[in-house]
Protein backbone atom coordinates (compact mmCIF):
# COMPACT_ATOMS: atom_id res chain seq x y z
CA UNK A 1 17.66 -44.45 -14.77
CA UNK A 2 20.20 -45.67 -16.53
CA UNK A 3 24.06 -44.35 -16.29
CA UNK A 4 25.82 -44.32 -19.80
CA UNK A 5 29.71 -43.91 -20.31
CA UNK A 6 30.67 -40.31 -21.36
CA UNK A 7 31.10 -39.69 -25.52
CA UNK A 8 34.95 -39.64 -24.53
CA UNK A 9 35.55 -43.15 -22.45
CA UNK A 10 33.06 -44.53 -25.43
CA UNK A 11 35.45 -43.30 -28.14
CA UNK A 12 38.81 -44.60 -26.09
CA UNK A 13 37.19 -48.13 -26.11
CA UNK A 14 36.19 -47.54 -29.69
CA UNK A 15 38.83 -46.37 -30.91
CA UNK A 16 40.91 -49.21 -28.97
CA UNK A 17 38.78 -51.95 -30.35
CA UNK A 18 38.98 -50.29 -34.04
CA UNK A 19 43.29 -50.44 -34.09
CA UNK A 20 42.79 -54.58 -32.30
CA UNK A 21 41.03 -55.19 -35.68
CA UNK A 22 37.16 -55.87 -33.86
CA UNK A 23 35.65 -54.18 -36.61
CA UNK A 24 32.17 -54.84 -35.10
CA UNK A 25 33.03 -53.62 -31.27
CA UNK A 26 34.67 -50.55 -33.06
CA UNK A 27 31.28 -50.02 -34.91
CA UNK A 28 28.83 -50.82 -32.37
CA UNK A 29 30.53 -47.83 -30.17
CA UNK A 30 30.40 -45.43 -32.95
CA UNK A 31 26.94 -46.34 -33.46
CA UNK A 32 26.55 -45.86 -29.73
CA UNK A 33 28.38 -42.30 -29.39
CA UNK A 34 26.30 -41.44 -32.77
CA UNK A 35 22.61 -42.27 -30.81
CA UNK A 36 23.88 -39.23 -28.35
CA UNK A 37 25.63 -37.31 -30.18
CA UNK A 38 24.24 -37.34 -33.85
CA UNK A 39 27.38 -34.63 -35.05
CA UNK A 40 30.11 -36.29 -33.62
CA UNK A 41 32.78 -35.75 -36.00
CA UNK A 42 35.26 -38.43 -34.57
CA UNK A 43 32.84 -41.09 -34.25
CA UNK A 44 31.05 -39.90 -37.72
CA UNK A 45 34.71 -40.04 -39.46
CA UNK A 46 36.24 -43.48 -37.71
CA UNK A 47 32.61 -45.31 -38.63
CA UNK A 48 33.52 -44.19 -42.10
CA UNK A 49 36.69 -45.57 -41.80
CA UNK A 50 35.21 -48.76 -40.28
CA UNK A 51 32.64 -48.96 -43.10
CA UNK A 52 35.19 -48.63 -45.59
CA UNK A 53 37.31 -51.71 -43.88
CA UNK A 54 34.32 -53.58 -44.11
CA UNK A 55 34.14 -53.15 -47.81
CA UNK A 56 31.27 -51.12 -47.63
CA UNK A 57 32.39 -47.43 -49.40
CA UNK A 58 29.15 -46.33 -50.18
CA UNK A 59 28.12 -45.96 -46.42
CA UNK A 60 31.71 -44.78 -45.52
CA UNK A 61 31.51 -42.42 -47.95
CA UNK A 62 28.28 -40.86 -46.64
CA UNK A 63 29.69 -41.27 -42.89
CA UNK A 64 33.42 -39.19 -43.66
CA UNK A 65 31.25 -36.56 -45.39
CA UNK A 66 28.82 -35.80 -42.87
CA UNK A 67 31.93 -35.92 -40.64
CA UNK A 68 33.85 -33.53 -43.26
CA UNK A 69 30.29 -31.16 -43.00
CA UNK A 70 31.42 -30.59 -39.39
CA UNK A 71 35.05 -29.99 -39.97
CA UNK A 72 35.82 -29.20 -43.84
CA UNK A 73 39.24 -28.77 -43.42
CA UNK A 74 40.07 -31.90 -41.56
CA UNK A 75 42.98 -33.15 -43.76
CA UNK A 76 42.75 -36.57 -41.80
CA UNK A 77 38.89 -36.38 -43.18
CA UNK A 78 39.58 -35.56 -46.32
CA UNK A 79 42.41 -38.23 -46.88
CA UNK A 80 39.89 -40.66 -45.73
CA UNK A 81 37.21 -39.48 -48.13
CA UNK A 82 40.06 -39.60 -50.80
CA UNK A 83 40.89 -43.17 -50.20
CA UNK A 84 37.56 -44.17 -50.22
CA UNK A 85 36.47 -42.74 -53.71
CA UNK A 86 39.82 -44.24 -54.75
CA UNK A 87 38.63 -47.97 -53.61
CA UNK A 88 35.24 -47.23 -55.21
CA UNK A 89 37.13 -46.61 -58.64
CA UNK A 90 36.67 -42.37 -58.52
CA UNK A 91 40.69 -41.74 -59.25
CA UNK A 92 39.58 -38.40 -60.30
CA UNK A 93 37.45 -37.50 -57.84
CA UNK A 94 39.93 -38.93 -55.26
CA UNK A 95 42.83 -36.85 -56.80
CA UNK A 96 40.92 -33.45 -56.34
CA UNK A 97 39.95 -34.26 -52.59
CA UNK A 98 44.02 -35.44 -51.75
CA UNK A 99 44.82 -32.26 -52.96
CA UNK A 100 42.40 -30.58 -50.71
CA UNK A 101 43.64 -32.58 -48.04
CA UNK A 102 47.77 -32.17 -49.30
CA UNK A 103 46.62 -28.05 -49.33
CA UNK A 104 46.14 -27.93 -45.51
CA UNK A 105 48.88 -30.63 -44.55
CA UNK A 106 51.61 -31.04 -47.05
CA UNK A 107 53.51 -32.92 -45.15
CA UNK A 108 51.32 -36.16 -44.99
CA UNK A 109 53.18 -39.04 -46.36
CA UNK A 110 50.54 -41.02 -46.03
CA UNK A 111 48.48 -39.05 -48.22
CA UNK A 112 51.21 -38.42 -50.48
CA UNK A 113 51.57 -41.91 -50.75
CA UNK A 114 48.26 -42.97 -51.23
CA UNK A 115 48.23 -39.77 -53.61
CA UNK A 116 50.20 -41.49 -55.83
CA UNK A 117 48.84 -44.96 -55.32
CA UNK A 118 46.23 -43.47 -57.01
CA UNK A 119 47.84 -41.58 -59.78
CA UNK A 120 49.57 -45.10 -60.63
CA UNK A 121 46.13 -46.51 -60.80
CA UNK A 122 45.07 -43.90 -63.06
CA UNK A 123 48.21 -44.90 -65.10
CA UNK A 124 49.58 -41.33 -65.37
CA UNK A 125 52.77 -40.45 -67.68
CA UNK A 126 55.97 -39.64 -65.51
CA UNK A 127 55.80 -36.54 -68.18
CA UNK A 128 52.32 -35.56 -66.36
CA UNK A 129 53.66 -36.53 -62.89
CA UNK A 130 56.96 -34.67 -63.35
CA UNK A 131 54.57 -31.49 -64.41
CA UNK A 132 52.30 -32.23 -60.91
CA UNK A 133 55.35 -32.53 -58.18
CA UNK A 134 57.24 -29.22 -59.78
CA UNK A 135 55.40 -27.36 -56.69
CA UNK A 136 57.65 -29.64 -54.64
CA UNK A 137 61.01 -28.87 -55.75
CA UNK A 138 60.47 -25.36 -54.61
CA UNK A 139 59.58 -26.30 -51.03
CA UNK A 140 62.46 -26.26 -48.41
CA UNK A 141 62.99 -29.67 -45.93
CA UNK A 142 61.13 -32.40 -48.74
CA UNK A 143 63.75 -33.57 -49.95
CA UNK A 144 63.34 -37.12 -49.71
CA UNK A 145 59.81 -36.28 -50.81
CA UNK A 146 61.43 -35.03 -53.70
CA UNK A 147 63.66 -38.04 -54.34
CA UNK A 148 61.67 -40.56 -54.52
CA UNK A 149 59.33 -39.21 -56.58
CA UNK A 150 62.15 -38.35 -59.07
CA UNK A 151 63.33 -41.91 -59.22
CA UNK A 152 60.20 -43.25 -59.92
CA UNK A 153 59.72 -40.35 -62.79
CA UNK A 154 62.77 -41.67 -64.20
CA UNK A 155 61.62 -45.11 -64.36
């Protein structure tokens, strides 16, 4: 009988191989956790995130989903799923899920950011942006947030 590594010391090494860049190590444990543990969420959402590094959206797409199946209100998730349909061209579709994801954590400058990498793709007025950060200017401790978003309205 054969020993195997517990779903946690597999996703460590995972995980460890996915931020050294070995795209295919990363994968292959996913894949490995996955064979166990079909509803994994952390090994169905960083395989999506793999996929997607790989260039291949459609399949992270379907991996952050079932991921997002098992935890809808991931906002880590649903940033990922965002960025994804934003790379596969979906700005609008993108925009609704970083909202989701901005509604749970509004404090995600990464989001935020990528947020409005996609609004610039989109090639959205500073009139229309102006109108979608007003919900901002009422909330206390963003004001840097606030700032730069301003300045690049006023561009």
């Amino acid at each position: 009988m054969q020993v195997t590594q517990p779903a946690s010391e597999l996703l460590q090494h995972a995980v460890a191989s996915h931020q050294q860049g070995r795209l295919p190590d990363a994968e292959r444990l996913y894949l490995q956790i996955l064979a166990s543990q079909p509803d994994h969420f952390d090994a169905l959402h960083l395989l999506g995130i793999v996929k997607a590094q790989q260039g291949n959206n459609k399949e992270a797409e379907k991996r952050i989903k079932s991921a997002l199946r098992k935890r809808p209100n991931s906002p880590e998730a649903l940033s990922s799923l965002a960025n994804v349909l934003s790379a596969s061209q979906r700005f609008e579709d993108a925009l609704v899920v970083f909202a989701r994801s901005l509604q749970i954590n509004p404090r995600d400058v990464g989001t935020l950011l990528n947020q409005g990498n996609t609004l610039a793709a989109l090639r959205v007025s500073a009139k229309h942006l102006r109108t979608m950060i007003r919900p901002w200017r009422s909330r206390p401790r963003a004001p840097q947030r606030t700032t730069i978003v301003e300045r690049f309205c006023a561009n």
